[in-house]
Each structure stands twice: as C-alpha cells, then as structure tokens.
Protein backbone atom coordinates (compact mmCIF):
# COMPACT_ATOMS: atom_id res chain seq x y z
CA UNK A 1 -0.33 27.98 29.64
CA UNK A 2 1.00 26.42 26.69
CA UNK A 3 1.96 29.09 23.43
CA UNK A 4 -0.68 28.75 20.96
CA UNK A 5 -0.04 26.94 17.54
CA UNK A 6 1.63 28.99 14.32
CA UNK A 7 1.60 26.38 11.70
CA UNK A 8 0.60 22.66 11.95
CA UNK A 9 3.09 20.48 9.24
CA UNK A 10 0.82 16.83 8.89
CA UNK A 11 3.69 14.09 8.77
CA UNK A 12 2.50 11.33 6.59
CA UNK A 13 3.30 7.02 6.75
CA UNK A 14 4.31 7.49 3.35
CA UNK A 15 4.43 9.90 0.57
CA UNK A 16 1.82 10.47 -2.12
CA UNK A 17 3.53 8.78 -5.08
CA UNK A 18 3.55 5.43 -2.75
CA UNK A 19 0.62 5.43 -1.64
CA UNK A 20 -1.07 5.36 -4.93
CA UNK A 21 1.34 2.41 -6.20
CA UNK A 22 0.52 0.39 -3.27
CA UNK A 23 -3.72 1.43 -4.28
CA UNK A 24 -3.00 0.25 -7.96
CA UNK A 25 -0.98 -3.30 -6.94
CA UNK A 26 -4.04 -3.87 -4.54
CA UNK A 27 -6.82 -2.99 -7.21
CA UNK A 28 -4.45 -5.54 -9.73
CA UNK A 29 -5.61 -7.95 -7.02
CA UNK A 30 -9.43 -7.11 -6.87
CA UNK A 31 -10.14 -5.92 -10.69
CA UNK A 32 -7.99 -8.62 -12.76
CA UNK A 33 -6.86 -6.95 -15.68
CA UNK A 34 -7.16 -9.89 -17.39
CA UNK A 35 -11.25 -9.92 -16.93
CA UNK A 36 -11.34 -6.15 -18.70
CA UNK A 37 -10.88 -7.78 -22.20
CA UNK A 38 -13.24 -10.88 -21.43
CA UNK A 39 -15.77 -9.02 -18.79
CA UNK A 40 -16.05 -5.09 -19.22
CA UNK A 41 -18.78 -4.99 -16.73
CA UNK A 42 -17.61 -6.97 -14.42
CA UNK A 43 -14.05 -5.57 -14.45
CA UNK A 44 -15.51 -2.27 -14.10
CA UNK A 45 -17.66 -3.11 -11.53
CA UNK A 46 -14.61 -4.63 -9.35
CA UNK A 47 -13.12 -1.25 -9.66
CA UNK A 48 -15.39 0.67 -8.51
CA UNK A 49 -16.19 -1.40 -5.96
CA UNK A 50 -12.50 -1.11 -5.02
CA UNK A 51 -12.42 2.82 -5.03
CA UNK A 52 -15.76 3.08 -2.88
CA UNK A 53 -15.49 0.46 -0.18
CA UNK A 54 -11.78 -0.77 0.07
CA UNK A 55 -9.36 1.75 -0.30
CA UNK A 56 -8.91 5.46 1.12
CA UNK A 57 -8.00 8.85 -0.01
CA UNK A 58 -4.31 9.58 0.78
CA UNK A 59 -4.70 13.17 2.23
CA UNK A 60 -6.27 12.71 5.33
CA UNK A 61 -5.79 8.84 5.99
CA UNK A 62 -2.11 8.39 5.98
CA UNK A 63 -1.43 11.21 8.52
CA UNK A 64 0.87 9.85 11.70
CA UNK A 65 1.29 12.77 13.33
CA UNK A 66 1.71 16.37 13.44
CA UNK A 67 4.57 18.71 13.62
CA UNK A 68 3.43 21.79 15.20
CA UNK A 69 4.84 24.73 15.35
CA UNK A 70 4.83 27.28 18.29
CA UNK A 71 5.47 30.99 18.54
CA UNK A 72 7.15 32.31 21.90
C-alpha cells in the first residue's frame, strides 16, 4: 500500500514570465502590429483570434510533471 499524498508541487516546462514572451513573439506573428495603425478591425480581430483558438493558458498547460510529496 503506497503512503497517501501530503502536497502535490506541479513542475512546469517553463516559468510564467517565459511563457507569456514566447505568447506575445507568436501573436507579433499572427496580429502584425503594423496592420493596428492601417486596419483596427482587422488587427483586433487577429488577436483575438489568437487568444481563443491558438494559444493556451499557462497554468494548467505547461505542467510536465508532478512532485509529490508523501508522509510516512
């Protein structure tokens, strides 16, 4: 019988602060800030589609592992 869990530590691919520069270079690539001056609507539009369909929250999608902790 194994010991049952005390505290579960989520071990992330990267941390927070990365993850959100690597979302913002890969938005650059989708919504062209160059388009927000010449098409608001369209460079709005890119975003969002950006936030809803091709990128991920960071809190439960970058999890690798877990680091659990046992009590004996």
């Amino acid at each position: 019988m194994t010991e049952p869990i005390f505290f579960e530590i989520p071990i992330y691919r990267v941390p927070q602060s990365k993850h959100t520069q690597e979302q913002e270079q890969e938005k650059i690539k989708v919504a062209k800030p160059e388009n927000k001056l010449i098409a608001p609507e369209s460079f709005r539009s890119a975003e969002a589609y950006f936030d809803r369909e091709m990128w991920y929250p960071w809190r439960y999608n970058e999890i690798v592992g877990y680091l659990d902790l046992y009590i004996s």
